[in-house]
N, C-alpha and C. Protein backbone atom coordinates (compact mmCIF):
# COMPACT_ATOMS: atom_id res chain seq x y z
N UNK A 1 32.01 -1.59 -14.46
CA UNK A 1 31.40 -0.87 -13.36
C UNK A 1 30.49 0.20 -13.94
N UNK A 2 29.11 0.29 -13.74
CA UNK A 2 28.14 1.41 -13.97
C UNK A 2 28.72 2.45 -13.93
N UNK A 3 28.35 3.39 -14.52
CA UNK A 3 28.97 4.92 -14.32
C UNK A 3 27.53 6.03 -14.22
N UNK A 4 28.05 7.09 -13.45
CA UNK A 4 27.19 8.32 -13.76
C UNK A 4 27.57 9.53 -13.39
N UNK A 5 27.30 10.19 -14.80
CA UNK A 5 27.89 11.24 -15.30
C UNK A 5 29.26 11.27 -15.46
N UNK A 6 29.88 10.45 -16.29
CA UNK A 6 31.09 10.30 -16.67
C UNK A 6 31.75 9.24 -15.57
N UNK A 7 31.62 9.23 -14.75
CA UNK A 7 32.10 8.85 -13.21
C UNK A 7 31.83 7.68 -12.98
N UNK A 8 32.78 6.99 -12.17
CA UNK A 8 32.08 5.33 -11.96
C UNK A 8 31.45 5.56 -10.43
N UNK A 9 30.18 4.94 -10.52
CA UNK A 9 29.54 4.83 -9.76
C UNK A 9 30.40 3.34 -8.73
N UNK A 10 30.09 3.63 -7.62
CA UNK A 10 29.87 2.50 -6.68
C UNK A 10 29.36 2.80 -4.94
N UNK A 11 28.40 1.64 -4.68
CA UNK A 11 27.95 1.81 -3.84
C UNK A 11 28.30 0.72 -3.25
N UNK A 12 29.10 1.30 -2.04
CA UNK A 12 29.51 0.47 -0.76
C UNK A 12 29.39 0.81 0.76
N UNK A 13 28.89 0.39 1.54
CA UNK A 13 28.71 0.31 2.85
C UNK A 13 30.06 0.98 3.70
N UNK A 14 30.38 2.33 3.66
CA UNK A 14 31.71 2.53 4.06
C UNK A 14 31.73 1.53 5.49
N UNK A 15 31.30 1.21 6.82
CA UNK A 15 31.20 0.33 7.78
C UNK A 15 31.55 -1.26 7.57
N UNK A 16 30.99 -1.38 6.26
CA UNK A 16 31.10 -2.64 5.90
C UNK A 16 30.13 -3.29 6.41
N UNK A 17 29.03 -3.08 7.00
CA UNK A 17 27.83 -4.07 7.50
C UNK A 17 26.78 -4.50 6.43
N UNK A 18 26.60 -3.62 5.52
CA UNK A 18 25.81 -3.89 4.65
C UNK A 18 26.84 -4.52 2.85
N UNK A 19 25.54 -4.60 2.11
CA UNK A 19 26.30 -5.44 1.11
C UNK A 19 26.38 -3.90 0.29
N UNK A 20 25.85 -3.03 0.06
CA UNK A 20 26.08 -1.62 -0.43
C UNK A 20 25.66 -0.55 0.58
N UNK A 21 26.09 0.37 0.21
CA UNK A 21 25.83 1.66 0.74
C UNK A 21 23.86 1.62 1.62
N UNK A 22 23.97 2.05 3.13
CA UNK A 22 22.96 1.91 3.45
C UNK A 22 21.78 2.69 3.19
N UNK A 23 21.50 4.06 2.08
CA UNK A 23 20.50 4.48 1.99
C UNK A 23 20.26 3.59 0.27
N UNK A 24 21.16 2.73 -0.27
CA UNK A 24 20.50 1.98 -1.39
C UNK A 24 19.60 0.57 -0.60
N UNK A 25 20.69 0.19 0.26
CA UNK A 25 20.13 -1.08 0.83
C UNK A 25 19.14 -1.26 1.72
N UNK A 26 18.68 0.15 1.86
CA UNK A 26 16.89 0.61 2.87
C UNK A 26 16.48 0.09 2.07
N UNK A 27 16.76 1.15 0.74
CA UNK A 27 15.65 0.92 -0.58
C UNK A 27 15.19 -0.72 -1.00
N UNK A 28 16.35 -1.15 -1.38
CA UNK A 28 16.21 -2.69 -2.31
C UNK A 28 15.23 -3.78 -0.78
N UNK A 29 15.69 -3.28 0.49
CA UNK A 29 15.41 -4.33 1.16
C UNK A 29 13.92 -3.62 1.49
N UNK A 30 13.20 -2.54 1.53
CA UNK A 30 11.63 -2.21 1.24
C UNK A 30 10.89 -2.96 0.18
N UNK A 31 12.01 -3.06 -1.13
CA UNK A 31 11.36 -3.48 -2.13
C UNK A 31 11.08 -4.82 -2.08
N UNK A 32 12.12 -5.28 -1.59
CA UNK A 32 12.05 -7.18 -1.58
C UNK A 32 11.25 -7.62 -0.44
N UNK A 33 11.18 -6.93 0.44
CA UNK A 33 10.32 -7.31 1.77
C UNK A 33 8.88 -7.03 1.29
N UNK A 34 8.33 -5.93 0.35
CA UNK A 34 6.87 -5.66 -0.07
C UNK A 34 6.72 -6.85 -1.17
N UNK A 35 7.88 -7.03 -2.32
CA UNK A 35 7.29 -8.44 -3.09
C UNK A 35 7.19 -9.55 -2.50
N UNK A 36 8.03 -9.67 -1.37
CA UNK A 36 7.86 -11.55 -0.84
C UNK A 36 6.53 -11.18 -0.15
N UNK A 37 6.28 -10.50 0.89
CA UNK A 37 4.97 -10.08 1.59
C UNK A 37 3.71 -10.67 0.65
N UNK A 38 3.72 -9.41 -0.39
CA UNK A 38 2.76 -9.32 -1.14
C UNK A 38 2.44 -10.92 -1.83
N UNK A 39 3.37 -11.65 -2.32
CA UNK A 39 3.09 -12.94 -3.20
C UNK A 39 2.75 -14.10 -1.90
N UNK A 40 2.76 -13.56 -0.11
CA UNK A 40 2.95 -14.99 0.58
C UNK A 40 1.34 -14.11 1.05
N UNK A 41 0.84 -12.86 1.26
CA UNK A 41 -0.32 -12.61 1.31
C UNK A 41 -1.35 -12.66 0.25
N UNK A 42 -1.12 -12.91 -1.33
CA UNK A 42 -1.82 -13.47 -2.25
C UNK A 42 -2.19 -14.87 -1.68
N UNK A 43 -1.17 -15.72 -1.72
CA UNK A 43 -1.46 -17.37 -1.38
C UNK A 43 -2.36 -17.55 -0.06
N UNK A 44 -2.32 -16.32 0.95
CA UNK A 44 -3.24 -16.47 1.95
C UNK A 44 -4.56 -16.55 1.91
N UNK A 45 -4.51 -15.11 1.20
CA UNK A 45 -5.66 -15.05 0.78
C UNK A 45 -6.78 -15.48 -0.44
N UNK A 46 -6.39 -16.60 -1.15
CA UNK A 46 -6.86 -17.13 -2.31
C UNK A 46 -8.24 -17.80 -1.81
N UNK A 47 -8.12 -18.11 -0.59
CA UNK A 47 -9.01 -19.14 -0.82
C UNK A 47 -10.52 -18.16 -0.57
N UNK A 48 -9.89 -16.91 -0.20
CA UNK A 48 -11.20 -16.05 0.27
C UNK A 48 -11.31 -15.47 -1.47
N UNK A 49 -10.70 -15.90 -2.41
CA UNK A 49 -10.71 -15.11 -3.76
C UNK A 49 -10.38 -13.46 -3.42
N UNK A 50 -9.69 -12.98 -2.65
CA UNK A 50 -9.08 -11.66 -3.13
C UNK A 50 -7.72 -12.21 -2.89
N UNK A 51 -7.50 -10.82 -3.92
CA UNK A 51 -5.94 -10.56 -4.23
C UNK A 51 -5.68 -9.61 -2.86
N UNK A 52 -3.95 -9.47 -2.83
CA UNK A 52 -3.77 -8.06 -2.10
C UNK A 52 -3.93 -6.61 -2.65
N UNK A 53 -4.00 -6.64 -4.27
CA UNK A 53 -4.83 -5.30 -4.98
C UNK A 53 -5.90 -5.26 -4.35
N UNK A 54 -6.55 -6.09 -4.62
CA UNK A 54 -8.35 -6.05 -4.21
C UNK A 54 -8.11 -5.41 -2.60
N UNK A 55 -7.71 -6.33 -1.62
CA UNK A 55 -7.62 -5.88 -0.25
C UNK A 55 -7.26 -4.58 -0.41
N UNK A 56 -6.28 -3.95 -0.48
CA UNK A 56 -6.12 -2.44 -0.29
C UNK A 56 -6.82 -1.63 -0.95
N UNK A 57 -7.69 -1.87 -2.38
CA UNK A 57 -8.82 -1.28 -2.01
C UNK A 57 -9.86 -1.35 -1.50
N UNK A 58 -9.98 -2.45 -0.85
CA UNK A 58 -11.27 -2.89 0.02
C UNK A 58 -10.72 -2.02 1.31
N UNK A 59 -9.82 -2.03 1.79
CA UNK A 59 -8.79 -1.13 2.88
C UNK A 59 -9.12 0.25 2.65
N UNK A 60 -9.28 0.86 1.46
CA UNK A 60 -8.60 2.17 1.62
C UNK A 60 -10.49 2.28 1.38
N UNK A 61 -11.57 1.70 1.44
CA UNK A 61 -12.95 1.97 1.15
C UNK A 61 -13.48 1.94 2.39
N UNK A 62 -12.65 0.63 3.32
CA UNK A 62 -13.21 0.48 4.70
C UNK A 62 -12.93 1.72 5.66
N UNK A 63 -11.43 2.01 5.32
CA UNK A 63 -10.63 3.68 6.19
C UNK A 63 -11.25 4.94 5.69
N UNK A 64 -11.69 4.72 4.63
CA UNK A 64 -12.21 6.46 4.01
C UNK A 64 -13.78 5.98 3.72
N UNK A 65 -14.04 5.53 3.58
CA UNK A 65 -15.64 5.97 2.75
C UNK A 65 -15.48 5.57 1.23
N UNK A 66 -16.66 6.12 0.83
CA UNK A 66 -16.59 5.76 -0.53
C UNK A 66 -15.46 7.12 -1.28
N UNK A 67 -14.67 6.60 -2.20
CA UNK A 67 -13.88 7.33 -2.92
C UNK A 67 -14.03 7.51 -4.29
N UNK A 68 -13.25 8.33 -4.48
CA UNK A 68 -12.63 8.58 -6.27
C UNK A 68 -11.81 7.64 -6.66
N UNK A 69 -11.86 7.21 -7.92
CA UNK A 69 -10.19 6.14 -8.36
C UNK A 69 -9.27 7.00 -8.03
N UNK A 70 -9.38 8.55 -8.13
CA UNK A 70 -8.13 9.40 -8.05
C UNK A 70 -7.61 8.82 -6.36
N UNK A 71 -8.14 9.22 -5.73
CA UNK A 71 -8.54 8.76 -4.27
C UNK A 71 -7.75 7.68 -3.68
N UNK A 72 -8.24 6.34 -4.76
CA UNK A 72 -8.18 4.97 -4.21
C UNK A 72 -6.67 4.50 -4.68
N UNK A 73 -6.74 5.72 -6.24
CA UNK A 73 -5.14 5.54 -6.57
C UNK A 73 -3.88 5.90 -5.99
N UNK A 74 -4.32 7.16 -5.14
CA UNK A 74 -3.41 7.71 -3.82
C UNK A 74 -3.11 6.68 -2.77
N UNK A 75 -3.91 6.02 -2.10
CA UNK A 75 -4.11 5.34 -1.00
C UNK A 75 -3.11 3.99 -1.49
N UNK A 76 -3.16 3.03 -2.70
CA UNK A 76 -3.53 1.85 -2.98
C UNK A 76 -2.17 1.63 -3.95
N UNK A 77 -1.51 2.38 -4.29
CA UNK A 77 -0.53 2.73 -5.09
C UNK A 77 -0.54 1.64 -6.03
N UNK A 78 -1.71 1.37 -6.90
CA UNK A 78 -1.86 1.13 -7.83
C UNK A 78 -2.60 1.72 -8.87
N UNK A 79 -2.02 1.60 -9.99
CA UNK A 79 -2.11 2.14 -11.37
C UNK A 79 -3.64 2.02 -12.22
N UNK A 80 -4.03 3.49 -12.60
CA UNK A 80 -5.42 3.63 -12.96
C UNK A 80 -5.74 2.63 -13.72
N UNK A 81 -5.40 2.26 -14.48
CA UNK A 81 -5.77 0.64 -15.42
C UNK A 81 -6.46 -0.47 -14.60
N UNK A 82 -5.29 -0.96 -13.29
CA UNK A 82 -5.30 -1.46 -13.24
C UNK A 82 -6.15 -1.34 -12.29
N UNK A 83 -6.41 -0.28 -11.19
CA UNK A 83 -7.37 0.41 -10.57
C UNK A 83 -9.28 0.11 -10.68
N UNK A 84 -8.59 -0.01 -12.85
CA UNK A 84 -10.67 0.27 -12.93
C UNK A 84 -10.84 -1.08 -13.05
N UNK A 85 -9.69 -2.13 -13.53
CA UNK A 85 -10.29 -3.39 -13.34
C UNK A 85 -10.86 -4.06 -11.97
N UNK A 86 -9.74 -3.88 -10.89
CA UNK A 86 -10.78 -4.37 -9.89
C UNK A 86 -11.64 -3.65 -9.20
N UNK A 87 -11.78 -1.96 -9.61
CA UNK A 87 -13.51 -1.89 -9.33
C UNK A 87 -14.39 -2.44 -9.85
N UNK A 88 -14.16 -2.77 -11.66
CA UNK A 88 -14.90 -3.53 -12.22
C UNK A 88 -15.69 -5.09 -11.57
N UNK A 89 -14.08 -5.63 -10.83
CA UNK A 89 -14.28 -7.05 -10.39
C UNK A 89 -14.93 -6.99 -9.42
N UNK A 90 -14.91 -6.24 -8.21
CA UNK A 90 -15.16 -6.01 -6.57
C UNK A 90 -16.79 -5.38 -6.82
N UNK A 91 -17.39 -4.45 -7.87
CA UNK A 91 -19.14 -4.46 -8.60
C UNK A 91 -19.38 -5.59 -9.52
N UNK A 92 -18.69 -6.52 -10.06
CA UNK A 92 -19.52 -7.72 -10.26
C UNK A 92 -19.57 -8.49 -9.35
N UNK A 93 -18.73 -8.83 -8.71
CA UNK A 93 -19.03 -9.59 -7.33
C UNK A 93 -19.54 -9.46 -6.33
N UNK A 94 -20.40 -8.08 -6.33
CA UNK A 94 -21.12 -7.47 -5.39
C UNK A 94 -20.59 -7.09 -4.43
N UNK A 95 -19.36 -6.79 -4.21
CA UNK A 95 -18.80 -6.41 -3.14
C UNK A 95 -18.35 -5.25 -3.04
N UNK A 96 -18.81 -4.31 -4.09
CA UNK A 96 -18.48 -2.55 -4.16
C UNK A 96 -19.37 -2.27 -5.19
N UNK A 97 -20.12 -0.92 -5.15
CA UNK A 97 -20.74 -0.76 -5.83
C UNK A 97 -20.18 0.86 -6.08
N UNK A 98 -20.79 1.34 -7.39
CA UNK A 98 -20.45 2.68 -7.93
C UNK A 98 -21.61 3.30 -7.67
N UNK A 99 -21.12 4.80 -7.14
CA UNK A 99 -22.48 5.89 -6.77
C UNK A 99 -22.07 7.28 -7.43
N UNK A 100 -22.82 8.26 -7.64
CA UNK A 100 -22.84 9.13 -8.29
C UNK A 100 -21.71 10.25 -6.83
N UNK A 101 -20.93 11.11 -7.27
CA UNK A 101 -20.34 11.78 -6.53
C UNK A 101 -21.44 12.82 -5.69
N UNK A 102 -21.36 12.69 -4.26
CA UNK A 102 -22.55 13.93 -3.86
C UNK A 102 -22.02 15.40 -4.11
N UNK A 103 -20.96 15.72 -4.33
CA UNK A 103 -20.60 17.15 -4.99
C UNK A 103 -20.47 17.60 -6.38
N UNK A 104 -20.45 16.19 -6.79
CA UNK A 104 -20.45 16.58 -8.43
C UNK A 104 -20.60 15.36 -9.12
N UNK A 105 -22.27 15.39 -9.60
CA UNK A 105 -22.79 14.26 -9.79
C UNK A 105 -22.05 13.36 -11.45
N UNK A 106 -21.19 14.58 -12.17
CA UNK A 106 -20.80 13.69 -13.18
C UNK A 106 -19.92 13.13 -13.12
N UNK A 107 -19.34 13.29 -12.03
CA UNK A 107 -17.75 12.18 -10.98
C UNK A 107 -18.62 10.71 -10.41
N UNK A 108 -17.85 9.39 -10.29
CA UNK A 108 -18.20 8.72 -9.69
C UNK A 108 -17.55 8.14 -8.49
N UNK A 109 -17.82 7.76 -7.09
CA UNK A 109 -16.80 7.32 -6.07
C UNK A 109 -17.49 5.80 -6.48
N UNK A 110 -16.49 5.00 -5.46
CA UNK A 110 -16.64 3.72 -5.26
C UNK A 110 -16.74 3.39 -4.07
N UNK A 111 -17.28 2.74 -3.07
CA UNK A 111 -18.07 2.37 -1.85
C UNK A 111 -18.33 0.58 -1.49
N UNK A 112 -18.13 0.07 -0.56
CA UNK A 112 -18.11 -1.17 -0.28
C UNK A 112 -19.83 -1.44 -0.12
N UNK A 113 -19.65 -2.98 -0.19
CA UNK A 113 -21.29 -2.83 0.17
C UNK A 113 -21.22 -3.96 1.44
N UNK A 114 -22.47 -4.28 1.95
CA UNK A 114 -22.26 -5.30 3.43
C UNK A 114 -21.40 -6.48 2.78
N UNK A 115 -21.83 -7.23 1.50
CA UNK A 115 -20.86 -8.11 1.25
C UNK A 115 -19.19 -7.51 1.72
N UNK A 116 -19.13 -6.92 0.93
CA UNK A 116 -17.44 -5.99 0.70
C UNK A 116 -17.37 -5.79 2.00
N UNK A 117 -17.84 -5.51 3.30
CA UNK A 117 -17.39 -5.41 4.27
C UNK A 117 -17.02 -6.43 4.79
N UNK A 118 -18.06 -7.19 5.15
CA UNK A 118 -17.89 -9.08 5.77
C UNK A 118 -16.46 -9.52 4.69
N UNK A 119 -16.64 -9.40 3.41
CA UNK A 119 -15.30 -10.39 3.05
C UNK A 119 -13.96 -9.69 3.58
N UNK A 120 -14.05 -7.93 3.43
CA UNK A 120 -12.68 -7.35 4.07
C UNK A 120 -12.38 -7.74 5.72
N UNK A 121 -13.50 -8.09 6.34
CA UNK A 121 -13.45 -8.22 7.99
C UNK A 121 -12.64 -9.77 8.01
N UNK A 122 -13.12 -10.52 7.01
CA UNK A 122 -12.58 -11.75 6.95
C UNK A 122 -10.94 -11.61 6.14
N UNK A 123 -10.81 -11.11 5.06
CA UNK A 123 -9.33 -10.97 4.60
C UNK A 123 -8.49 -10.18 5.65
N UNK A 124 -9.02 -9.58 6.54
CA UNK A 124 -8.36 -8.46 7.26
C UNK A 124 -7.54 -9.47 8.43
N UNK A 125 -8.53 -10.15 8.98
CA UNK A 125 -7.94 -11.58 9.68
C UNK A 125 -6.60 -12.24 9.56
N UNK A 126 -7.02 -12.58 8.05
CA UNK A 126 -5.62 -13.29 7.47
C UNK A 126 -4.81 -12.94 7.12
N UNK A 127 -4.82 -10.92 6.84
CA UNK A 127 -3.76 -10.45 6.83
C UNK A 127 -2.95 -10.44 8.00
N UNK A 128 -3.89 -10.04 8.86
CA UNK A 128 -3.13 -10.03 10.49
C UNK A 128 -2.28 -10.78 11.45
N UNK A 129 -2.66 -12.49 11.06
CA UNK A 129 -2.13 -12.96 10.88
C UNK A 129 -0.70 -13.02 10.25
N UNK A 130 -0.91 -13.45 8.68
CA UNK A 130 0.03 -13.07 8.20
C UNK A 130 1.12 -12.26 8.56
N UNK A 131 1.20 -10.88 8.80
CA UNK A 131 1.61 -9.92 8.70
C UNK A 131 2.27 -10.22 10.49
N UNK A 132 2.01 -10.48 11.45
CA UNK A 132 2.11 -11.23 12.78
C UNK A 132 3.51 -12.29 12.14
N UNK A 133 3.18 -12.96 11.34
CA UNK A 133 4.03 -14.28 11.23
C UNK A 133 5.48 -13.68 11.01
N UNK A 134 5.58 -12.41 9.58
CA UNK A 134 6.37 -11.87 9.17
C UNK A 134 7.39 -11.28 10.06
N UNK A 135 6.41 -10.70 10.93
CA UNK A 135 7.46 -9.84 11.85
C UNK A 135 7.68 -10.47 12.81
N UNK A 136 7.60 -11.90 13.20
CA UNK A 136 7.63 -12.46 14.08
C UNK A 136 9.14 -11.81 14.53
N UNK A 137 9.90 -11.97 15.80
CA UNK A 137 11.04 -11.58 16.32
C UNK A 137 11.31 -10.10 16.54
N UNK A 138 10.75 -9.55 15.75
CA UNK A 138 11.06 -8.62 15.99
C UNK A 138 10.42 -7.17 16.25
N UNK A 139 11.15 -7.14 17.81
CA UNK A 139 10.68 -5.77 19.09
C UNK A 139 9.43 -4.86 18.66
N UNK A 140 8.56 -4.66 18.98
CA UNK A 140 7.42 -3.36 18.94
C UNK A 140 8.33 -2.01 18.81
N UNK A 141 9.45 -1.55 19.88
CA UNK A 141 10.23 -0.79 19.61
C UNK A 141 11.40 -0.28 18.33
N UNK A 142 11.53 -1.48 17.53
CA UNK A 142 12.30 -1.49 16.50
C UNK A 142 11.13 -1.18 15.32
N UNK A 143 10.09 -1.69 15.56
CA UNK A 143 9.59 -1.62 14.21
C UNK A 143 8.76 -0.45 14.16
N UNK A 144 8.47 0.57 15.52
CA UNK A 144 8.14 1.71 15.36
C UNK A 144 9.24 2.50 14.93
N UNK A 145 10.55 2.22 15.26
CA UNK A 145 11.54 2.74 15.20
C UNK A 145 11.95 2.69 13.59
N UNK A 146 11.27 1.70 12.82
CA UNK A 146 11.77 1.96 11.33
C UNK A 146 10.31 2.61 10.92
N UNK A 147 9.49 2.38 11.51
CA UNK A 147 8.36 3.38 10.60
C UNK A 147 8.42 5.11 10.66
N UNK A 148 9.71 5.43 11.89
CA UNK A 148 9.40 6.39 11.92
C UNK A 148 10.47 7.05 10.87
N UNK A 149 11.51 6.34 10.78
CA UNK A 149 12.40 5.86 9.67
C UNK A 149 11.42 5.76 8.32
N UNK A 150 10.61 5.29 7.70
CA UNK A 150 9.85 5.40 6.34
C UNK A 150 9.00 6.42 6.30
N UNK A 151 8.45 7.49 7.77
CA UNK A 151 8.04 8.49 7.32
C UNK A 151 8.73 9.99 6.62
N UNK A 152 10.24 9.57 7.30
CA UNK A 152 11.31 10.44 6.92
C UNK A 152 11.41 10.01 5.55
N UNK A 153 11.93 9.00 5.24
CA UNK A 153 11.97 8.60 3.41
C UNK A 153 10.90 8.80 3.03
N UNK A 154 9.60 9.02 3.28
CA UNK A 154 8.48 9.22 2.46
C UNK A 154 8.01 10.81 2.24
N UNK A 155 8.69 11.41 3.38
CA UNK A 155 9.31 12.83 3.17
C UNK A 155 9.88 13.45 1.75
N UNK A 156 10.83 12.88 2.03
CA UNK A 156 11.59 12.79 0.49
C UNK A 156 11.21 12.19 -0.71
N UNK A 157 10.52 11.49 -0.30
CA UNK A 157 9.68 10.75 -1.38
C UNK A 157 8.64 11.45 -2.24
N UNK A 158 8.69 12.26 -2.00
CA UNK A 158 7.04 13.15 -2.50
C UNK A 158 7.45 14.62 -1.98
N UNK A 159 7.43 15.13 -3.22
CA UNK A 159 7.12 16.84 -2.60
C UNK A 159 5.43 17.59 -2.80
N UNK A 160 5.03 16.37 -2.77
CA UNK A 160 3.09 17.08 -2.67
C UNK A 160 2.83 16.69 -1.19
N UNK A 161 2.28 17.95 -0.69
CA UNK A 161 2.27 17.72 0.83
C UNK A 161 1.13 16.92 1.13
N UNK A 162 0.13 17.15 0.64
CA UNK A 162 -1.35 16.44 0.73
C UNK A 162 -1.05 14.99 0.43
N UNK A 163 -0.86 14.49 -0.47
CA UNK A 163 -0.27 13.20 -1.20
C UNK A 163 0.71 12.41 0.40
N UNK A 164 1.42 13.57 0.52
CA UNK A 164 2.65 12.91 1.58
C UNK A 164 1.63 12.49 2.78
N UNK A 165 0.96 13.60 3.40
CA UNK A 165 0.14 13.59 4.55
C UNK A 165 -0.85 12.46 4.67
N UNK A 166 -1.54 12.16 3.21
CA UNK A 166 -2.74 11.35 2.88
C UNK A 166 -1.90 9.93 3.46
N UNK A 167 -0.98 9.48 2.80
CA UNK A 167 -0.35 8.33 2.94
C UNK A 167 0.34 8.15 4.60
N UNK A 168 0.80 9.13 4.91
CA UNK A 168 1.33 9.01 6.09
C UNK A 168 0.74 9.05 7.37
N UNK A 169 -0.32 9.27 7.26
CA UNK A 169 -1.87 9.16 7.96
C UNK A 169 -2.66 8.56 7.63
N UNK A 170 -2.79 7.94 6.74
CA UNK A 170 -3.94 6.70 6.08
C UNK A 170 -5.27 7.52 6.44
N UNK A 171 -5.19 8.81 5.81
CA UNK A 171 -6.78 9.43 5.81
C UNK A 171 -6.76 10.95 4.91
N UNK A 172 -7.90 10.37 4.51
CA UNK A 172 -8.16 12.01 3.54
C UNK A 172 -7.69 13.19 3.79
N UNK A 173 -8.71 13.45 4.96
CA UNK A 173 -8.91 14.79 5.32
C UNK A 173 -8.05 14.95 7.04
N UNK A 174 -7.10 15.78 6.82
CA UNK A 174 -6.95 15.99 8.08
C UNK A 174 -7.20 17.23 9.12
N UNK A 175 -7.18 17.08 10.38
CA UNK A 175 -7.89 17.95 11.34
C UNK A 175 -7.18 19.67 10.94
């Protein structure tokens, strides 16, 4: 049995409804519900050639404007590496282009271009879809009812308020 801090750990569902304790089994079942998602919205979207990386930053370019990687890395919760490759990919394919920052020209944002829009209007489709299929069964009321549930864990999740706010509002700047 795992231990921590000298102590044996165990996590169990005192109710017994769940297979462990229910603030682990939020967690694991967020995690497994974003990888199956994510690998059955790759296969959707192949034939349009984006990934779901690519889409969410085509997402977070279509919701904000042109951005910073810092920016796109907030929004997109993916990793600067991996970040500059598909700006790299999304400006050779003409579908984002790089512009000089208008406040500080030795910064650069990143910006969609009409291509990058038309292909996000079209992946956006098949996410919707998609994402429709997933939740099929289940209530408008329940599933506001757990988002309002992931804004509380995302509470806790982050003690940068801006960071928290950015994500929990899907927008930069707020009123």
């Amino acid at each position: 049995m795992p231990t921590r801090g000298g102590q044996e750990f165990r996590s169990r569902d005192p109710a017994g409804e769940f297979p462990f304790a229910p603030e682990n089994y939020l967690l694991h079942l967020m995690a497994a519900v974003a990888l199956y998602r994510e690998a059955r919205l790759d296969g959707a979207l192949r034939p349009l050639g984006v990934t779901m990386s690519r889409f969410r930053v085509m997402s977070a370019l279509m919701r904000c404007g042109a951005s910073t990687m810092s920016e796109l890395a907030n929004f997109t919760s993916v990793d600067r590496t991996t970040l500059t490759r598909i700006a790299d990919q999304l400006v050779d394919a003409a579908y984002a282009e790089r512009l000089p920052e208008p406040k500080d020209r030795r910064r650069v944002v990143l910006d969609l271009t009409a291509a990058g829009r038309r292909l996000y209007r079209q992946a956006a489709l098949v996410i919707r879809e998609q994402n429709e299929a997933i939740s099929e069964g289940v209530p408008e009321d329940e599933m506001r009812g757990l988002a309002r549930v992931l804004v509380k864990v995302m509470h806790n999740a982050t003690d940068n308020e801006a960071t928290r706010s950015a994500l929990i509002h899907y927008r930069r700047d707020l009123p």
